[in-house]
Protein backbone atom coordinates (compact mmCIF):
# COMPACT_ATOMS: atom_id res chain seq x y z
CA UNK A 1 -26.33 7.19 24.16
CA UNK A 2 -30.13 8.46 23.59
CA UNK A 3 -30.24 12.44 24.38
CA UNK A 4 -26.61 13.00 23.91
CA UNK A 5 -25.40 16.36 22.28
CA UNK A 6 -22.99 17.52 20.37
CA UNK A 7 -19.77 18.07 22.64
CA UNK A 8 -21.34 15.97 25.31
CA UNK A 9 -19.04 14.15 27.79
CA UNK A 10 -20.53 10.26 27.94
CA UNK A 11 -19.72 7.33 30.04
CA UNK A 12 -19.81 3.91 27.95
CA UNK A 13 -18.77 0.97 29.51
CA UNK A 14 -16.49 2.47 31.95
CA UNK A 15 -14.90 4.54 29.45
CA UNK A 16 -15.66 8.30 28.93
CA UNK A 17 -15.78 9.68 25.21
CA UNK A 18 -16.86 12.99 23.63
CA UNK A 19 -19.56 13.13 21.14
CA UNK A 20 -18.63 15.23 17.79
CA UNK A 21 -20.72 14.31 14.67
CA UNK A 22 -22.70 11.54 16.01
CA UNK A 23 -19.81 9.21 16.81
CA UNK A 24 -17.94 8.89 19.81
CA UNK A 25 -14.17 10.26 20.44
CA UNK A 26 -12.03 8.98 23.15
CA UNK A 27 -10.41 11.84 25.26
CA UNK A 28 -7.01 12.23 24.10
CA UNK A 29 -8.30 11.29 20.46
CA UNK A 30 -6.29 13.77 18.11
CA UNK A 31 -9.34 14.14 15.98
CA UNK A 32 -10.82 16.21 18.58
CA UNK A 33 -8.59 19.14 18.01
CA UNK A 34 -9.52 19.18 14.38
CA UNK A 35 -11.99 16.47 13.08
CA UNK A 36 -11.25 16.38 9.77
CA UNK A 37 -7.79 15.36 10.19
CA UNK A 38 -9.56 11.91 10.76
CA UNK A 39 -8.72 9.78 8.06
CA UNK A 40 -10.25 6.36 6.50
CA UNK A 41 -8.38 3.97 4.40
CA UNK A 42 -10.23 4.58 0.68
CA UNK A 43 -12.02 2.14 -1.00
CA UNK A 44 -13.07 0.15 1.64
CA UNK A 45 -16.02 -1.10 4.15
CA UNK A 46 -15.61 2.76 6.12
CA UNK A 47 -18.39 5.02 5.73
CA UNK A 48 -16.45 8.31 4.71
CA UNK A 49 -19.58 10.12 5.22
CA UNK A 50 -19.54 9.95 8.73
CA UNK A 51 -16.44 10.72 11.02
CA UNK A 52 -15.18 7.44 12.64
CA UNK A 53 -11.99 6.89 15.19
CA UNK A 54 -10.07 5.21 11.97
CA UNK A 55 -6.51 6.77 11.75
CA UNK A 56 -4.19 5.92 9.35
CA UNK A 57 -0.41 6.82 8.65
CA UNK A 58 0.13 8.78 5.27
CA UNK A 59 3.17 8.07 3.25
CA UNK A 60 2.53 11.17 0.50
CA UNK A 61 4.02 10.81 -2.94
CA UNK A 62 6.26 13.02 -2.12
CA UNK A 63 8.09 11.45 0.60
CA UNK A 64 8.35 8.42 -1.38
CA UNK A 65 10.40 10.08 -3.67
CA UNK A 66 12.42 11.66 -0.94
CA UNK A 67 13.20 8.24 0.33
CA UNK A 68 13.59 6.95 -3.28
CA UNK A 69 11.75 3.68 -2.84
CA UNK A 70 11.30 1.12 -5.55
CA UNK A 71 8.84 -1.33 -3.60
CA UNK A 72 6.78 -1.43 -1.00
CA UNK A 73 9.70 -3.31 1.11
CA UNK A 74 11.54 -0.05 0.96
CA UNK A 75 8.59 2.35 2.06
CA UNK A 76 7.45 0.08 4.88
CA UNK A 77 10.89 -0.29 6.33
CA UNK A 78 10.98 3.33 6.74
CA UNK A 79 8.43 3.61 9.03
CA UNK A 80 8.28 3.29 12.92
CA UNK A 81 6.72 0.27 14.46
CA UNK A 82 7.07 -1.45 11.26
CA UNK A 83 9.67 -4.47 10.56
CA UNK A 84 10.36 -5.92 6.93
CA UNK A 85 12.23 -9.50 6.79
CA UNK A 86 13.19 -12.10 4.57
CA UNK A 87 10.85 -14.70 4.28
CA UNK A 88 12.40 -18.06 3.78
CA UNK A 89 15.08 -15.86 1.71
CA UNK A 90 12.75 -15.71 -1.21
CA UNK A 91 11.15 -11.83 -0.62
CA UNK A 92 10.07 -9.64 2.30
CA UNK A 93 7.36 -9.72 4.57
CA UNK A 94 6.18 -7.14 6.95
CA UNK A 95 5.26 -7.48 10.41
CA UNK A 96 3.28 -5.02 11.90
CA UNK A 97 3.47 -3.92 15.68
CA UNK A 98 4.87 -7.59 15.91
CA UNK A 99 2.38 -9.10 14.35
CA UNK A 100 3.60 -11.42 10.78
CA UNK A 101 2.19 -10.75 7.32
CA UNK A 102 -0.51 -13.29 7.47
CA UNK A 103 -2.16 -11.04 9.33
CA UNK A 104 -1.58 -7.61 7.80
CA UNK A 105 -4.06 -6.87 4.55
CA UNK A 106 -2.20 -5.10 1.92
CA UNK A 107 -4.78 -3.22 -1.13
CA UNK A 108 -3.99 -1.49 -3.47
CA UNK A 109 -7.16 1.36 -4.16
CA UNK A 110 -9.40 -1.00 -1.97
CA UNK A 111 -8.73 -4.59 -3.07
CA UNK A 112 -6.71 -7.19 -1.92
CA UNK A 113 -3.23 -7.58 -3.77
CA UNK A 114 -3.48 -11.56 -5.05
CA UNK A 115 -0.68 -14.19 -5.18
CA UNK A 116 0.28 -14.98 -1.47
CA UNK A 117 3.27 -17.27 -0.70
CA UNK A 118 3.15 -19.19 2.50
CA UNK A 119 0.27 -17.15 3.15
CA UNK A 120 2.76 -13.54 2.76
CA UNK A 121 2.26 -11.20 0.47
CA UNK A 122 5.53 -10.54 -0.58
CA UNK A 123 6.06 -6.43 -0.12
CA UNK A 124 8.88 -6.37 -2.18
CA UNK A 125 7.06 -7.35 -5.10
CA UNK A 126 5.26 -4.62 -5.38
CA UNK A 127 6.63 -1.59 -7.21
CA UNK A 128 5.81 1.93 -5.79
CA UNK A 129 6.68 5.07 -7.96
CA UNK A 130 6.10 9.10 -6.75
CA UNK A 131 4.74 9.36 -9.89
CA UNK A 132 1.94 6.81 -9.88
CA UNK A 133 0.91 6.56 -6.12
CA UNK A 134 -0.75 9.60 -4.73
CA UNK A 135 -0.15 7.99 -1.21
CA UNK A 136 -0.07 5.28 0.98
CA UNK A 137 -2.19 4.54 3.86
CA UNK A 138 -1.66 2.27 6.92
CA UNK A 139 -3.89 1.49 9.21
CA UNK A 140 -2.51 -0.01 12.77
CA UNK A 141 -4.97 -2.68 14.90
CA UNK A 142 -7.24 -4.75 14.71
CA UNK A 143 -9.07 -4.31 11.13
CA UNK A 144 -10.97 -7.78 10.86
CA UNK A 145 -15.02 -6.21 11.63
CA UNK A 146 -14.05 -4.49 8.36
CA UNK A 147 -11.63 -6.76 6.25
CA UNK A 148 -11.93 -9.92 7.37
CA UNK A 149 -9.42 -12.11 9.46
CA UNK A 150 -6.43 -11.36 7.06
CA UNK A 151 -6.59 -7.75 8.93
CA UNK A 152 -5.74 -8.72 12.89
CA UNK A 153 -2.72 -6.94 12.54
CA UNK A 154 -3.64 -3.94 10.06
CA UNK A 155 -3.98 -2.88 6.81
CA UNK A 156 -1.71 -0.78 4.29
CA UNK A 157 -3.62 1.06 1.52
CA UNK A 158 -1.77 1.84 -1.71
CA UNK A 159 -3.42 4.75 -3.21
CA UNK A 160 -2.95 5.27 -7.08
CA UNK A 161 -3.10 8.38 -8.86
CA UNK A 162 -6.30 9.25 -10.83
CA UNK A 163 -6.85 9.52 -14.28
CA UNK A 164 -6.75 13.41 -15.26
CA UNK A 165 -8.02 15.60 -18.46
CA UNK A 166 -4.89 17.30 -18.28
CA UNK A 167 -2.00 15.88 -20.86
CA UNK A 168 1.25 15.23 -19.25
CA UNK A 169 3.86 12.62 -18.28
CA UNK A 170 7.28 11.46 -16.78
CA UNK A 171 9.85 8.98 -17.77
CA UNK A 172 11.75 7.83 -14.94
CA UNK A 173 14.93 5.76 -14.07
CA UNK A 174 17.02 4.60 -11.72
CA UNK A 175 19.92 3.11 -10.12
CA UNK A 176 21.09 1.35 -6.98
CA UNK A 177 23.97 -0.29 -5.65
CA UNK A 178 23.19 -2.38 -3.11
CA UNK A 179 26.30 -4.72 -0.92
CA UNK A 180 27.63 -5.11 -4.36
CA UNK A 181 24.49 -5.75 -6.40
CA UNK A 182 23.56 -2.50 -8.71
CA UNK A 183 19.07 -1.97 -8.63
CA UNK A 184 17.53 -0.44 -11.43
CA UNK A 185 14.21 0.16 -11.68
CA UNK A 186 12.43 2.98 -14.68
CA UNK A 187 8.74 3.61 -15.53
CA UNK A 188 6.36 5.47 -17.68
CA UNK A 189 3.53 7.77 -16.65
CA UNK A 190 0.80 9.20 -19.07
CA UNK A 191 -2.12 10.83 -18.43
CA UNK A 192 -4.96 13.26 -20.90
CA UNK A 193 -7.91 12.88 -22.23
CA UNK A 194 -10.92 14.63 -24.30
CA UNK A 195 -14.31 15.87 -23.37
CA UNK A 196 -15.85 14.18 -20.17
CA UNK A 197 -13.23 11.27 -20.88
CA UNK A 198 -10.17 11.25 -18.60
CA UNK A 199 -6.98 8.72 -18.52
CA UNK A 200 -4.12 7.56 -17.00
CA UNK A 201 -1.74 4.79 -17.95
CA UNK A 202 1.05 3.91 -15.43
CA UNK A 203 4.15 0.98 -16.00
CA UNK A 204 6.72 0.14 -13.97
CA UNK A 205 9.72 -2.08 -14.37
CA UNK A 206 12.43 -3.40 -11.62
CA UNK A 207 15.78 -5.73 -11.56
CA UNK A 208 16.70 -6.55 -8.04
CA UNK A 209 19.47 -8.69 -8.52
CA UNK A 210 19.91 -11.11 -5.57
CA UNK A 211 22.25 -10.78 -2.32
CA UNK A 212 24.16 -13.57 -0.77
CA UNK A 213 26.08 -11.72 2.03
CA UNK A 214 27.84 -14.59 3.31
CA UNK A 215 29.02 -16.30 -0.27
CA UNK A 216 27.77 -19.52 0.95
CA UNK A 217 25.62 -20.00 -1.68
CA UNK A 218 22.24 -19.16 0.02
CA UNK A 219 20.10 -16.55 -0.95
CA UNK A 220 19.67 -13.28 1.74
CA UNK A 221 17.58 -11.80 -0.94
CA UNK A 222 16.28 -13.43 -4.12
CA UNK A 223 17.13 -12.12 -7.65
CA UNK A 224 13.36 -10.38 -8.37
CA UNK A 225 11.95 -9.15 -11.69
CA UNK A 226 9.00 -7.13 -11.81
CA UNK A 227 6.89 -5.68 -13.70
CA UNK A 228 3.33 -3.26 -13.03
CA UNK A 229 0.75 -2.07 -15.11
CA UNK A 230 -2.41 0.38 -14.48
CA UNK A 231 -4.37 1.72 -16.78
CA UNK A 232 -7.32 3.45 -15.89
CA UNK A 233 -10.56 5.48 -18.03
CA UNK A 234 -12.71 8.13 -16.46
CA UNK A 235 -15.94 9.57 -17.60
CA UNK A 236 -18.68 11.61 -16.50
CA UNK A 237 -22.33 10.72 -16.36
CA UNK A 238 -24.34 13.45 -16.00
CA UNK A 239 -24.01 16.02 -13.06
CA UNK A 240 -24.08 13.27 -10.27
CA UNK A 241 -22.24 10.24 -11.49
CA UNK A 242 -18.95 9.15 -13.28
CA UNK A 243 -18.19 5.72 -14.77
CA UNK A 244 -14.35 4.49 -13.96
CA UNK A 245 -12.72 1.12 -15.59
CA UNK A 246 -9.62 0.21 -14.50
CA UNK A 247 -7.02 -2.63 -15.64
CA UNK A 248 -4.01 -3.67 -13.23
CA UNK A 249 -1.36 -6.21 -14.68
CA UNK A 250 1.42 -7.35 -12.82
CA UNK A 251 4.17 -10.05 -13.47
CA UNK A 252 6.93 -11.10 -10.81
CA UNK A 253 9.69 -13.47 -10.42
CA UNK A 254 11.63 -14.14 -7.45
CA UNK A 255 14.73 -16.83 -7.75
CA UNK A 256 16.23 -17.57 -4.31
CA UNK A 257 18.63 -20.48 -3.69
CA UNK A 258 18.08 -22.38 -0.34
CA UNK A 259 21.62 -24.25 -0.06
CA UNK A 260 24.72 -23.85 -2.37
CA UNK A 261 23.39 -26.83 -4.68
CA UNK A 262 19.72 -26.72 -4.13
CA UNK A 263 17.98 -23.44 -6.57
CA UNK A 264 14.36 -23.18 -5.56
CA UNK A 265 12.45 -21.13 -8.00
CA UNK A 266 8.93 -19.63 -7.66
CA UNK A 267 7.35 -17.76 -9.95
CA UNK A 268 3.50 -15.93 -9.71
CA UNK A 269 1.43 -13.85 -11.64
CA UNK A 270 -1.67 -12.06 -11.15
CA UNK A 271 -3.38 -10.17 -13.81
């Protein structure tokens, strides 16, 4: 409102808010304690420069290596509020406070993950390392001002780790056994560079092998293959700028039988 000050107790609408960096907070807003704990998803439509009531949910790396995920599925399921199902027994979608996966946005760094199925993006295609995701950010609400109409229900960020000077690595592997089936998922992580170049190179690999709980011949979980790619170069332009080209890859295949004589196979991939 015109003439309102910093720390100024306003009535909008009805409603009564606190100003604090040009924006207004709603009483019990958490920000208000300390404002920078607001947080914005990256990459997106937000203005970072200014403080906005935008809160979103970190998963840090290091919790998803505490949890020892291998997708998305397995991060998401983790989390209150937040329900992952089969979808037609080929992959998992995620509903978010109730709402289905047509209408939650899943990015990762800012854009829109590609290759929808029944108009889900399947979360268990997507592999998640600690050592290639710096974090992961979802956003609860209504997101569609910003994102579009895919948003109603949220949005989850995926956050990749940036490309460093500093020469280093990890080789990782793993194992699962799942109601029988045995998970394995490894990856490579390389990062370095040279003068006002900096790089990063991230691949991931999974085998899911399928469930069928009931030995009926119907798929609770499809077999899944997967594999991720990112590869990203950094440089510096002068005091003020930097240049950044990145290349994402990713190849999936889910195999999910329907009835004990009837495979249906789908296959997509988005490069």
């Amino acid at each position: 409102p015109a003439g309102a000050q910093e720390g100024d107790v306003v009535d909008v609408g009805g409603a009564t808010y606190e100003v604090h960096g040009g924006t207004l907070y709603t009483l019990d807003d958490p920000a208000l304690d300390d404002a920078r704990s607001t947080i914005a998803v990256t990459g997106s439509n937000v203005d970072r420069s200014k403080k906005r009531v935008v809160h979103a949910e970190i998963v840090t790396s290091e919790e998803i290596a505490e949890i020892g995920a291998h997708t998305l599925a397995d991060v998401l399921q983790d989390q209150a509020g937040i329900q992952v199902g089969s979808s037609f027994g080929l992959g998992q979608e995620v509903q978010l406070d109730g709402l289905d996966g047509r209408q939650v946005l899943v990015l990762v760094d800012g854009r829109p993950v590609k290759g929808r199925v029944d108009s889900h993006v399947d979360v268990s295609r997507i592999p998640v390392s600690a050592s290639s995701i710096e974090r992961i950010e979802i956003v609860r609400g209504p997101m569609s001002a910003l994102y579009g109409s895919d948003a109603i229900g949220g949005v989850i960020n995926i956050v990749t780790k940036r490309a460093s000077q500093a020469i280093g690595g990890e080789v990782e592997g793993g194992g699962e056994v799942v109601e029988g089936a045995v998970w394995q998922n490894a990856g490579v992580h390389a990062r370095g560079g040279a003068g006002p170049i900096a790089a990063r190179v991230d691949v991931d690999a999974a085998s899911l092998p399928g469930i069928d709980r009931n030995d009926d011949g119907k798929a609770d979980l499809p077999d899944r293959r997967q594999l991720g790619v990112h590869a990203e170069v950094a440089t510096a332009i002068g005091d003020d700028a930097s240049y950044k080209a990145a290349l994402d890859g990713s190849d999936s295949q889910a195999v999910a039988r329907t009835s004990g004589g009837a495979p249906f196979s789908e296959r997509d991939r988005t490069d």
